[in-house]
Structures are given as C-alpha cells and as structure tokens.
C-alpha atoms as a PDB file:
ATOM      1  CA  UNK A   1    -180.379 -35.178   2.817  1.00  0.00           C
ATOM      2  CA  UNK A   2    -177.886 -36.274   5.642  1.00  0.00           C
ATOM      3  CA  UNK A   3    -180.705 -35.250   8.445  1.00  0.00           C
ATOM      4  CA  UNK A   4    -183.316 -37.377   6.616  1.00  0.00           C
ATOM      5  CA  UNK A   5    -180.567 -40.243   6.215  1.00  0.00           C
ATOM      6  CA  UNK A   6    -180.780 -40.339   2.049  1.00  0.00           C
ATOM      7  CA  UNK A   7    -177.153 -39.257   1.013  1.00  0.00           C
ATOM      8  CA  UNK A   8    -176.046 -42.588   0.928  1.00  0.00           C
ATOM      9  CA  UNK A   9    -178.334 -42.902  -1.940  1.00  0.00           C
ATOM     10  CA  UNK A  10    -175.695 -40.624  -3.459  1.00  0.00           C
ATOM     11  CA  UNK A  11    -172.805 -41.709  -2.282  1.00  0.00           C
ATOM     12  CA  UNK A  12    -173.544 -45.855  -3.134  1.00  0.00           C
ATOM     13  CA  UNK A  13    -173.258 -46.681   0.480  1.00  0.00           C
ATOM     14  CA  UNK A  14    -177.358 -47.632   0.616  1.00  0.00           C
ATOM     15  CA  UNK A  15    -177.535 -51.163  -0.179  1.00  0.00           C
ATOM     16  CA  UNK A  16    -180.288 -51.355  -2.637  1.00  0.00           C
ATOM     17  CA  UNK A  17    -179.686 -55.080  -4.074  1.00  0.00           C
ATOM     18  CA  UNK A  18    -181.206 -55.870  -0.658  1.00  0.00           C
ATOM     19  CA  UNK A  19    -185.166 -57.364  -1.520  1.00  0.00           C
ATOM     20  CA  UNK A  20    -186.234 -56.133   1.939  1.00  0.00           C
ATOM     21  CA  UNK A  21    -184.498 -52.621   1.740  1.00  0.00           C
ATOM     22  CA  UNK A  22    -185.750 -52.038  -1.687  1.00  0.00           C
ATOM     23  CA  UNK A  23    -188.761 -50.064  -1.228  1.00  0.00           C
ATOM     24  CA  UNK A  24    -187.126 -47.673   1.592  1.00  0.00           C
ATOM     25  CA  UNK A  25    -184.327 -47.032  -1.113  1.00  0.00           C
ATOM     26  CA  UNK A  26    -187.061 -46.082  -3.489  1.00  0.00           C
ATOM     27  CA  UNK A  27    -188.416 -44.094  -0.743  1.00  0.00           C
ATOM     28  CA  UNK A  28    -185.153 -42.233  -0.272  1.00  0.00           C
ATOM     29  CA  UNK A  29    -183.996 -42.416  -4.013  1.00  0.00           C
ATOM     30  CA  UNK A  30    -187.331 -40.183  -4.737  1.00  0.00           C
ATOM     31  CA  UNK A  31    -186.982 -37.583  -1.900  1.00  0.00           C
ATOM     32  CA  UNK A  32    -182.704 -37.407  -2.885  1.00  0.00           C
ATOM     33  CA  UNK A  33    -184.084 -37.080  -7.098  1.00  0.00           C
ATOM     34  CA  UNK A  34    -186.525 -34.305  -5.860  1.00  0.00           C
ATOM     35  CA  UNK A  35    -184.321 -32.215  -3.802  1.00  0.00           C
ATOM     36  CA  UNK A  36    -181.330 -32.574  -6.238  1.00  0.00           C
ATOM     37  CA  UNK A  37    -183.998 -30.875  -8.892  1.00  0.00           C
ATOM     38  CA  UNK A  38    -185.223 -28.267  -6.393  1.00  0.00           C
ATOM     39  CA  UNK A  39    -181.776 -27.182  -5.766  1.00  0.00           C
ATOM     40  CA  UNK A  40    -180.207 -27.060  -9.459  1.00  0.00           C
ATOM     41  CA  UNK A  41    -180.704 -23.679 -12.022  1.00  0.00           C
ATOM     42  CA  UNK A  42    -183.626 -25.041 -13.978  1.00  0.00           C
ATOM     43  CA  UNK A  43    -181.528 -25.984 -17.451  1.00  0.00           C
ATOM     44  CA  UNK A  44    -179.568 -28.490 -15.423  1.00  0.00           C
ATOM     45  CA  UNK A  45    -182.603 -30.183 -14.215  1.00  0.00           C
ATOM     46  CA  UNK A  46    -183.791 -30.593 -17.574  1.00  0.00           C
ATOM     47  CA  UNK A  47    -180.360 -32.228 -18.579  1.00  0.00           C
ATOM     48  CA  UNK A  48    -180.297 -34.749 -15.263  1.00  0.00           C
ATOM     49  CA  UNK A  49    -184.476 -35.378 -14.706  1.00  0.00           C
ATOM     50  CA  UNK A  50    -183.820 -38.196 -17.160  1.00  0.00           C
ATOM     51  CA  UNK A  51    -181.077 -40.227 -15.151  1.00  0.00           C
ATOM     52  CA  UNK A  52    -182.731 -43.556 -13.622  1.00  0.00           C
ATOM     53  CA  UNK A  53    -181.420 -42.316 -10.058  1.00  0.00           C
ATOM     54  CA  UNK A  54    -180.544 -39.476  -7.615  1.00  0.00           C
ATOM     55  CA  UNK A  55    -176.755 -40.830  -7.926  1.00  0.00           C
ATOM     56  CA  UNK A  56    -176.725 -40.602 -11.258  1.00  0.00           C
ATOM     57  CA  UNK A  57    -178.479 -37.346 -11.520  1.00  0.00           C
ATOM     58  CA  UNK A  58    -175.760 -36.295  -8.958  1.00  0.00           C
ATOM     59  CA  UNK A  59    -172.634 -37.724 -10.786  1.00  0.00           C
ATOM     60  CA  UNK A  60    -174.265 -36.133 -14.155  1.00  0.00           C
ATOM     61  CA  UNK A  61    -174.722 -32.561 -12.210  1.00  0.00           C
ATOM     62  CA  UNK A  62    -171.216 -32.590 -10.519  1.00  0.00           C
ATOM     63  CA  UNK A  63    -169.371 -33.706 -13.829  1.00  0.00           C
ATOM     64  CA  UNK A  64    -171.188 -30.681 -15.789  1.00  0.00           C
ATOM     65  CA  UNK A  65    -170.331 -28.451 -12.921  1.00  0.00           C
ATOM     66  CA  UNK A  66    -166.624 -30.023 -12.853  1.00  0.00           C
ATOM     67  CA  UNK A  67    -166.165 -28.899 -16.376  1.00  0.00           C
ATOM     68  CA  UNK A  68    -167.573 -25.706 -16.720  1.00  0.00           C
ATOM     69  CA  UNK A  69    -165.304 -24.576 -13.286  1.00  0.00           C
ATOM     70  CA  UNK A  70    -162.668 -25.686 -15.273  1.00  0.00           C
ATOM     71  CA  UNK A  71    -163.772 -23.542 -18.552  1.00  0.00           C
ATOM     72  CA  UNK A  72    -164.079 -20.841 -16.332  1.00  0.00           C
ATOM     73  CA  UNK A  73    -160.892 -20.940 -14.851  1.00  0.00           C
ATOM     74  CA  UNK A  74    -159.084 -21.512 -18.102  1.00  0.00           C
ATOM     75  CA  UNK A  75    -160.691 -18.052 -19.684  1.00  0.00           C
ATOM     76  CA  UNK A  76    -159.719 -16.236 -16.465  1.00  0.00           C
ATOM     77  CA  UNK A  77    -156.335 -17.494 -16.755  1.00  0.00           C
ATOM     78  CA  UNK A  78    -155.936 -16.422 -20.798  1.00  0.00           C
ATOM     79  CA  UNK A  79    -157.880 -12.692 -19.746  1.00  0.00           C
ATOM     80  CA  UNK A  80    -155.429 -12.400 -17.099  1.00  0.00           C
ATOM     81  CA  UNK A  81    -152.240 -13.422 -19.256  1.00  0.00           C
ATOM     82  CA  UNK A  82    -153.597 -11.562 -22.232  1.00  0.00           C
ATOM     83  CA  UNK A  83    -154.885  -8.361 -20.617  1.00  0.00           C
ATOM     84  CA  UNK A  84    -152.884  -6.079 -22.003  1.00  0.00           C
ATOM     85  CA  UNK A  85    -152.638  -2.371 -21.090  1.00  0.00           C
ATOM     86  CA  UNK A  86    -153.107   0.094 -24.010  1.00  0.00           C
ATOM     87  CA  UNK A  87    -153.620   3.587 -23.685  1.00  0.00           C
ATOM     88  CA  UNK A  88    -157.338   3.706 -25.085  1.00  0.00           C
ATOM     89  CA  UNK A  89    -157.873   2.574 -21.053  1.00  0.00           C
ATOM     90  CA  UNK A  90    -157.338   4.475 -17.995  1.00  0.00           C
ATOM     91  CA  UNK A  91    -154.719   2.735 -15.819  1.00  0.00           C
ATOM     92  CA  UNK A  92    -156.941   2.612 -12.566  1.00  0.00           C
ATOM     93  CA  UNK A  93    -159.307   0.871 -14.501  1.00  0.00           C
ATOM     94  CA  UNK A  94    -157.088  -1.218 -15.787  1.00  0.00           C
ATOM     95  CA  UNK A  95    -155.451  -1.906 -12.671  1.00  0.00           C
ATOM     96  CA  UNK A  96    -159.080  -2.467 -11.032  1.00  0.00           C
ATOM     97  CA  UNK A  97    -159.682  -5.289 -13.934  1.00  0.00           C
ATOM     98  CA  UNK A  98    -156.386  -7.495 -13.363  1.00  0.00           C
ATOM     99  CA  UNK A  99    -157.086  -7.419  -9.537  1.00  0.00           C
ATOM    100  CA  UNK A 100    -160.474  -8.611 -10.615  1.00  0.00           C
ATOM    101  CA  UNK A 101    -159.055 -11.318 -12.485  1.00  0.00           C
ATOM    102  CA  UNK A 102    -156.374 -12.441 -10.050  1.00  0.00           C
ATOM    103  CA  UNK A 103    -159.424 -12.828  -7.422  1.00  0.00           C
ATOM    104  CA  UNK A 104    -161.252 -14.888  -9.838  1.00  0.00           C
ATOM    105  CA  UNK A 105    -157.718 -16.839 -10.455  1.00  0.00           C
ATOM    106  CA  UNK A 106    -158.098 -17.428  -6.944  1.00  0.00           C
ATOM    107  CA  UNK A 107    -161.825 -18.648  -6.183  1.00  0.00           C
ATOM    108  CA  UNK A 108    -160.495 -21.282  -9.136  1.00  0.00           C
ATOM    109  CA  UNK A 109    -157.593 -22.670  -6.665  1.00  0.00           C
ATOM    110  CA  UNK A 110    -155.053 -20.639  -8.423  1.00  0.00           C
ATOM    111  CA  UNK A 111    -152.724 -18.916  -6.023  1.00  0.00           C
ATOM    112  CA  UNK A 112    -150.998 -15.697  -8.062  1.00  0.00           C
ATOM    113  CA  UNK A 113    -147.915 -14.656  -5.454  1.00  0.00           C
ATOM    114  CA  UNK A 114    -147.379 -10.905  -5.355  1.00  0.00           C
ATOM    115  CA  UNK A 115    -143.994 -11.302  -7.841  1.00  0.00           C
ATOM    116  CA  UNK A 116    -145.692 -12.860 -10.657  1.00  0.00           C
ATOM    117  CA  UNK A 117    -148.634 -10.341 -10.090  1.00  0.00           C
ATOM    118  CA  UNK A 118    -146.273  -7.766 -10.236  1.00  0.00           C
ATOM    119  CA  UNK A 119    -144.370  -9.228 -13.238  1.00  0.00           C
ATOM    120  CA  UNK A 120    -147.672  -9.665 -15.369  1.00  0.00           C
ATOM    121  CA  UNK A 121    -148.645  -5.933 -14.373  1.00  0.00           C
ATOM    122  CA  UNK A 122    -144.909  -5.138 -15.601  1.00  0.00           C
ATOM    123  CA  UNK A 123    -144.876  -6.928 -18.698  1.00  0.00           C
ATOM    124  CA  UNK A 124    -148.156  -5.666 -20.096  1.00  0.00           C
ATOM    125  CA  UNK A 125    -147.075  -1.920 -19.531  1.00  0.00           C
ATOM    126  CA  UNK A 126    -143.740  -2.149 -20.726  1.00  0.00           C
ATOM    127  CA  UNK A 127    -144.665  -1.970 -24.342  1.00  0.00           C
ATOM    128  CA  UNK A 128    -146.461   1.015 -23.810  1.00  0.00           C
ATOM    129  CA  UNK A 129    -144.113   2.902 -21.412  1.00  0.00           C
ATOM    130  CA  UNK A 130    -140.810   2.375 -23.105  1.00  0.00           C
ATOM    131  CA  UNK A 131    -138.023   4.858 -22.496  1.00  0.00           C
END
C-alpha cells in the first residue's frame, strides 16, 4: 500500500474533502478496502466488509486484533500463575509446559526475569515436595 501511495488512506493523511482529489481517493480507498480483505482470516473480513472505508475497516481490524492479544495474554498469564505441578504429570513435561508459557508471556511484551521464573517453578512444587 505504501509502494502504490494508498496508506494515507489509512492513516487520514489523504485529503479527501478536496472536490478535485476525490475520485483518486476513491481510487485508492478501493485498492486499500481490497487488499485489507485479501490479507485478513476470512471471519474478520466478514466483520469489517461493511465499514464505509479502508480506515475504518483498518481501525475496526486493529481494535479486534488489539483485544484479542490482550485476551490472549491475560490466559497465558493465569495458565502460567496457576499451573500447578501435581504428581499425575511427569516433571519434564511439566517443566517443558511453563517454559512454553513464559515464551508466550514473552511474544505478549511480558518480560519473566529468571528469579520470578524460578520462584513460580518453586512455589508450585513446594506443595508437593514438602519435607
């Protein structure tokens, strides 16, 4: 869209109250709308086809993507903090799982330093392994 000159479309820089410029933003509003839809999983498309233009279809797309990130991040964070070992799982396993969820912790922007990694592994054995 930046090669072809149509993000600012998008990004509201495109001056479309301009009479003269109209049809060229219509031109680029179309070509934006169509490769926003080529490029979204098919049940978003259906959600944003309806906006009245690509910016809005964008702002619509970005803010459902904005939440479910969030949702995402929030579960990992409660399976993380709730992941409690029990002795119905093998420890490896178990071990394998919380690395898996402190690398999905991290693709969300959330940094877990090697102390309170190793104080969540600690805390969810200790119930089990008490002397």
């Amino acid at each position: 869209m930046i090669r072809m000159d149509c993000w600012s479309v998008v990004d509201g820089i495109f001056d479309h109250s301009d009479p003269l410029l109209g049809a060229s933003f219509s031109v680029r509003d179309n070509v934006v709308r169509e490769a926003i839809l080529s490029g979204v999983p098919a049940q978003d498309a259906e959600m944003i086809c309806q906006e009245d233009t690509a910016q809005a279809m964008w702002n619509r797309f970005v803010d459902k993507q904005t939440k479910r990130e969030y949702s995402n991040y929030i579960f990992a964070r409660a399976e993380f903090y709730s992941n409690v070992y029990t002795t119905d799982k093998s420890m490896e396993q178990w071990l394998r799982d919380m690395e898996s969820l402190r690398r999905q912790l991290l693709h969300y922007g959330k940094h877990v330093s090697d102390d309170d990694y190793a104080e969540t592994l600690l805390g969810h054995v200790a119930r089990i392994h008490r002397w």
